[in-house]
Protein backbone atom coordinates (compact mmCIF):
# COMPACT_ATOMS: atom_id res chain seq x y z
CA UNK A 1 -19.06 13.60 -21.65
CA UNK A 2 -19.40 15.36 -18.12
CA UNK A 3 -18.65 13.77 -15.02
CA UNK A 4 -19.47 16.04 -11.58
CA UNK A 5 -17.87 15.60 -8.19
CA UNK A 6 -17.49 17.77 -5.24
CA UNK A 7 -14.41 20.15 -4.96
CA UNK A 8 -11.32 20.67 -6.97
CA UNK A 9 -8.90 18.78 -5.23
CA UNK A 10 -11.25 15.84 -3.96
CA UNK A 11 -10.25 12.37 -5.57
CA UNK A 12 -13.38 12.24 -7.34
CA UNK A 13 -11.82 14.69 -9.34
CA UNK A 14 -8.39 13.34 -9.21
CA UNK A 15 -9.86 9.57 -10.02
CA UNK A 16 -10.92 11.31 -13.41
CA UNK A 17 -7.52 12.74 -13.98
CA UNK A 18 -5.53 10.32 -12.52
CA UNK A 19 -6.47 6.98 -14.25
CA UNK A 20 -9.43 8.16 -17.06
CA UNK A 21 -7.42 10.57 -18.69
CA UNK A 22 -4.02 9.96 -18.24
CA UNK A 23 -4.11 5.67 -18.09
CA UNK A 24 -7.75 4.92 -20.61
CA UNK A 25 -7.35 8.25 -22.51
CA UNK A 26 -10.86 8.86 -21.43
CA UNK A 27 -11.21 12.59 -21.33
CA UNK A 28 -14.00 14.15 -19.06
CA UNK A 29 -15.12 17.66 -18.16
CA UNK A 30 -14.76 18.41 -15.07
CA UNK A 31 -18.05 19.89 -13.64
CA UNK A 32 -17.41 20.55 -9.88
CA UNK A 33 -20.35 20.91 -7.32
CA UNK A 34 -20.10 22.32 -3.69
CA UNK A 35 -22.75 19.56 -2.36
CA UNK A 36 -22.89 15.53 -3.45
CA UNK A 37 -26.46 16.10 -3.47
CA UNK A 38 -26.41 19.19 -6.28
CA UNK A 39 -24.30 16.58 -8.02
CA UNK A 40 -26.94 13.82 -7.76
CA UNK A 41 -29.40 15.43 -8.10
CA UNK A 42 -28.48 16.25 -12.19
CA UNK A 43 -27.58 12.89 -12.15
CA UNK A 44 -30.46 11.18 -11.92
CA UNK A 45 -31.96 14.70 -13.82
CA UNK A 46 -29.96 13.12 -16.72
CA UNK A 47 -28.29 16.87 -16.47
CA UNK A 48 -24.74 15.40 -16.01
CA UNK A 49 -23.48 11.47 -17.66
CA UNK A 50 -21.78 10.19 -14.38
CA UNK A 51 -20.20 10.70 -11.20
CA UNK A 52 -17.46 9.30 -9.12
CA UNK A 53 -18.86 9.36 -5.44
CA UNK A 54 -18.67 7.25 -2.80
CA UNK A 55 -20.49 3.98 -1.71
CA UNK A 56 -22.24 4.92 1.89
CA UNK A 57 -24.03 8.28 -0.41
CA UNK A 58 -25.64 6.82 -3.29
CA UNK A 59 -26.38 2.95 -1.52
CA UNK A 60 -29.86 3.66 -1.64
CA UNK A 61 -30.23 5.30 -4.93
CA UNK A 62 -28.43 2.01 -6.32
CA UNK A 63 -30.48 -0.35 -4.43
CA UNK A 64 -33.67 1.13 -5.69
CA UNK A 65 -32.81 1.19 -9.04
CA UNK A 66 -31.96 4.88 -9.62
CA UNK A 67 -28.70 5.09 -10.17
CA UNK A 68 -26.46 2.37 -11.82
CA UNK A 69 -23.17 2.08 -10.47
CA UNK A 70 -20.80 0.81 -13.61
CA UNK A 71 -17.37 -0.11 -11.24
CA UNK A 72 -16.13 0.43 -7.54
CA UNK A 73 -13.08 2.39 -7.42
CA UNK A 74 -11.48 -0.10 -4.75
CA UNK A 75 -8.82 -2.77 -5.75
CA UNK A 76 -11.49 -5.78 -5.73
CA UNK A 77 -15.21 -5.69 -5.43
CA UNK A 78 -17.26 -4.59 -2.71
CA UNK A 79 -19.72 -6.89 -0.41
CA UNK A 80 -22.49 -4.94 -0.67
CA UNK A 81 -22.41 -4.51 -4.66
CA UNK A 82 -20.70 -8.01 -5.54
CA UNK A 83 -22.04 -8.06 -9.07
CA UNK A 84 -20.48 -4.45 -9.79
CA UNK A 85 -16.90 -4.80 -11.09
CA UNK A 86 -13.88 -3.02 -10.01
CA UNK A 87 -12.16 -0.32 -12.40
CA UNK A 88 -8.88 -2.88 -12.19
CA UNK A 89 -11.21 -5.75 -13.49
CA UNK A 90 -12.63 -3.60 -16.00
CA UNK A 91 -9.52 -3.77 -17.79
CA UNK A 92 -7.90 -0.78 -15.91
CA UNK A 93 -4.90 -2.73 -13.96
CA UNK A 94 -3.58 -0.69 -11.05
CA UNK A 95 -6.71 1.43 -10.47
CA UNK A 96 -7.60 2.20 -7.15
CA UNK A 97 -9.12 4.71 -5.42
CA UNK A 98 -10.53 5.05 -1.88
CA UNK A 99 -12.11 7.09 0.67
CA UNK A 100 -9.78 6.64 4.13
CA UNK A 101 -9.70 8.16 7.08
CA UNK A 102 -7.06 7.84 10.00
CA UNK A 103 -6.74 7.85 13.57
CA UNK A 104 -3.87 10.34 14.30
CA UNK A 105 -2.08 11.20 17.94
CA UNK A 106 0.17 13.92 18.61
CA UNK A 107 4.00 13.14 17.57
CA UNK A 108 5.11 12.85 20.95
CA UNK A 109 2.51 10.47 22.03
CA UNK A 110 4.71 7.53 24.27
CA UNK A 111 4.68 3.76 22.57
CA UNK A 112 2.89 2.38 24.90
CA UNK A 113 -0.15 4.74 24.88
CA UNK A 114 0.50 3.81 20.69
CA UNK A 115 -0.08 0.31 21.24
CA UNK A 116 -3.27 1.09 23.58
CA UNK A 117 -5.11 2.87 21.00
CA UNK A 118 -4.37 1.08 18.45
CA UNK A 119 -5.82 -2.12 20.23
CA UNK A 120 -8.74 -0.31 21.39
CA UNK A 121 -9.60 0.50 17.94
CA UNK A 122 -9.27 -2.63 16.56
CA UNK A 123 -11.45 -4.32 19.02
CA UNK A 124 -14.33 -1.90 18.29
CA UNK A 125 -13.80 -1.88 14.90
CA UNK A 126 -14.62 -5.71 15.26
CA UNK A 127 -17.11 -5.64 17.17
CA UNK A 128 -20.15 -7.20 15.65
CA UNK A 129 -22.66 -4.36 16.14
CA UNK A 130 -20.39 -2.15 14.15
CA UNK A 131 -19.77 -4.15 11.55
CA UNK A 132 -23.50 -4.39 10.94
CA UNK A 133 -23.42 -0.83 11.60
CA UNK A 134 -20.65 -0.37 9.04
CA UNK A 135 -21.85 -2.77 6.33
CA UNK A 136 -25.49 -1.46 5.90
CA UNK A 137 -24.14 1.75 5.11
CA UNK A 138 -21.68 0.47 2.81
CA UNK A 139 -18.49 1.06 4.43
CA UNK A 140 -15.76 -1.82 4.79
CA UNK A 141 -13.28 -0.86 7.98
CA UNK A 142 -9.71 -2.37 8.31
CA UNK A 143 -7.08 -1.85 10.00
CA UNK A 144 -3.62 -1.53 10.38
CA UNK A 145 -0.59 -0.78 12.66
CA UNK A 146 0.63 2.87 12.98
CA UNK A 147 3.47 1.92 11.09
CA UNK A 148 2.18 0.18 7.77
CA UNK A 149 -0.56 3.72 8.49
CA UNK A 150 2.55 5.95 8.21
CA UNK A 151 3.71 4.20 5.13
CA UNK A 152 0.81 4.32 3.57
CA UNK A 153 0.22 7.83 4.17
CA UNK A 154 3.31 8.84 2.45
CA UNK A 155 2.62 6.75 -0.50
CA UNK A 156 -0.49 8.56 -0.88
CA UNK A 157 0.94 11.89 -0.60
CA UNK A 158 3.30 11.05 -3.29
CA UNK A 159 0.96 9.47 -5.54
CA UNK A 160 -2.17 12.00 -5.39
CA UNK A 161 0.65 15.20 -5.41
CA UNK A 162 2.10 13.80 -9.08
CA UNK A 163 -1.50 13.94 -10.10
CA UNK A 164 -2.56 17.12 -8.92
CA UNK A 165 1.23 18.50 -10.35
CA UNK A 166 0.35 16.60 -13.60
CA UNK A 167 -3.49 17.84 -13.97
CA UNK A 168 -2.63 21.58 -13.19
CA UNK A 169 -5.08 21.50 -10.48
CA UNK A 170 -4.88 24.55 -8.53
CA UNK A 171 -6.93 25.18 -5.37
CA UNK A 172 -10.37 26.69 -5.40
């Protein structure tokens, strides 16, 4: 069975090697595409069985019906798809895979200009526009201090480099 995603080294890629293969013994082929929409495209072609991608892409292909999502890759289910399963619930325990991103400040940046930013971010980020912003395109913000950030970006590091070390995936 073939499963496309974008890139080599994305976690579309490493969610198939990660948990699929090496956790449910579920082996894919890894078909890689340089565009999500090359990779949707066969998709819904029928070309290719199923992708890993993420929610804001393919929200409109799922709500009209042309593409079934089978599970989020999140720890629990999503708002916007509440009657899709997570992987974890799917009888996968421990799976979970998501698309971050992170504000970042150069290392010398004093506390107090710290604390600022990370206020300021959290009062936009709950700001009601943006979260209707946010949730009609299928993205769920949180956030955190700098410090559970920092530990969480180390336990990612570790986690996604033992996959890419155990996969043998080398860069493009």
């Amino acid at each position: 069975m073939g499963a496309d995603h974008t890139g080599r080294g994305r976690k579309g890629r490493l969610s198939t090697e990660s948990y699929l293969k090496s956790v449910a013994g579920i082996d894919l082929q890894h078909i890689p595409y340089k565009a999500s929409s090359q990779a949707t495209a066969d998709v819904l072609g029928g070309q290719v069985h199923a992708m890993f991608t993420n929610l804001p892409s393919q929200l409109t292909n799922i709500r009209s019906g042309k593409i079934r999502p089978l599970a989020v890759t999140a720890a629990k289910r999503t708002k916007q798809l509440p009657e899709v399963p997570s992987v974890a619930e799917s009888g996968y325990p421990g799976f979970e895979v998501t698309v971050w991103y992170g504000m970042c400040a150069p290392a010398k940046t004093p506390k107090p200009v710290l604390t600022a930013l990370e206020a300021a971010t959290a009062k936009a980020l709950a700001a009601p526009d943006l979260q209707q912003k946010f949730d009609a395109q299928g993205v769920e913000p949180r956030t955190i201090s700098g410090a559970a950030f920092d530990a969480f970006y180390k336990a990612e590091l570790t986690r996604w480099a033992k996959v890419v070390e155990e996969a043998g995936i080398t860069p493009d």
